[in-house]
Protein backbone atom coordinates (compact mmCIF):
# COMPACT_ATOMS: atom_id res chain seq x y z
CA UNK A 1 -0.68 18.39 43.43
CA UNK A 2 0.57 15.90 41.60
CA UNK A 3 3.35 16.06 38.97
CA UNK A 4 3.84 14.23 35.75
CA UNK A 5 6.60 13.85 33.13
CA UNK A 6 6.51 14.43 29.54
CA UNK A 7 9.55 12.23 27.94
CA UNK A 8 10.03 12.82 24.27
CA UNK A 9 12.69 10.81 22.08
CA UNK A 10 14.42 11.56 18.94
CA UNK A 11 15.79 9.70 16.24
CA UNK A 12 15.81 9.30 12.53
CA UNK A 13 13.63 6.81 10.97
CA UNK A 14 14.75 2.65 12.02
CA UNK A 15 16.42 4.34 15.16
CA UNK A 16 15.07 2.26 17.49
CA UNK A 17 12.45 5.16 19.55
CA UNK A 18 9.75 3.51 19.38
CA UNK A 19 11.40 0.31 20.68
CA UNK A 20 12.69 2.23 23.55
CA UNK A 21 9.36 4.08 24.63
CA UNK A 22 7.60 0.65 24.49
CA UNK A 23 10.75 -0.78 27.01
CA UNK A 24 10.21 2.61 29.13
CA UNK A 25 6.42 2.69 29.13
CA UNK A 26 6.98 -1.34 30.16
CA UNK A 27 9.10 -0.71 33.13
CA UNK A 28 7.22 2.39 34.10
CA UNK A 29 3.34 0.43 33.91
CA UNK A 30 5.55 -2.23 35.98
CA UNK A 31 6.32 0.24 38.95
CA UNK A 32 2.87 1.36 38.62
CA UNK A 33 3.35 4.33 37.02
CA UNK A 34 0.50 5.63 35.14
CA UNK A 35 1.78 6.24 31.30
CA UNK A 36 0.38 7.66 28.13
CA UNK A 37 2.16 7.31 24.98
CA UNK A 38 1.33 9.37 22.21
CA UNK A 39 3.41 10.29 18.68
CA UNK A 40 3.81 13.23 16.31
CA UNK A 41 2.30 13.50 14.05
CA UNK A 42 -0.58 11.00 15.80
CA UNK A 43 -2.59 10.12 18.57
CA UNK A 44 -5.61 11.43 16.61
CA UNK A 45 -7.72 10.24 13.67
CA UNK A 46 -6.72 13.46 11.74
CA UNK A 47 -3.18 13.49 12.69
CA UNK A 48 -2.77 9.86 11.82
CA UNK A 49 -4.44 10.93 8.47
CA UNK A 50 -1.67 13.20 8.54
CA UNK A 51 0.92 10.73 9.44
CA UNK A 52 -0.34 8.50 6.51
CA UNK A 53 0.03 11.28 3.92
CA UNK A 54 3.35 11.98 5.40
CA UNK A 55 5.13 8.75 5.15
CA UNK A 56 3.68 7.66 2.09
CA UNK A 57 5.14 9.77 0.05
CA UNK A 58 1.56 11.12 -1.45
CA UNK A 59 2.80 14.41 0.02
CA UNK A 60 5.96 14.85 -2.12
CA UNK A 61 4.35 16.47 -5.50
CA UNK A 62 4.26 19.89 -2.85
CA UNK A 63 7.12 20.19 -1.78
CA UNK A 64 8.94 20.84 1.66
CA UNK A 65 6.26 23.65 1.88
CA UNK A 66 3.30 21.16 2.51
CA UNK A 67 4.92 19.15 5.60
């Protein structure tokens, strides 16, 4: 059986994560690795939807309660 790895990174906003999975997922794909990168929310068309309403601020008039 064969055994993957799920890497997750962490940061605030302008951090730099998505700059580093993009460097990992490059060296990885170079080895021959197979890799799937994904975000939260994302990775769907509802959760980008999501994402959109998110970081737009259109979520804001409801409070911590809606996110």
């Amino acid at each position: 059986m064969v055994h993957g790895f799920f890497i997750t990174f962490e940061g605030g906003e302008g951090a730099g994560k998505s700059t580093q999975i993009e460097r990992l997922a490059s060296k990885m794909r170079a080895k021959k690795y197979d890799v799937l990168v994904t975000r939260e929310p994302g990775g769907s068309p509802g959760a980008e939807a999501v994402r959109h309403v998110l970081l737009s601020g259109a979520a804001e008039p409801f409070g911590p309660r809606m996110e």
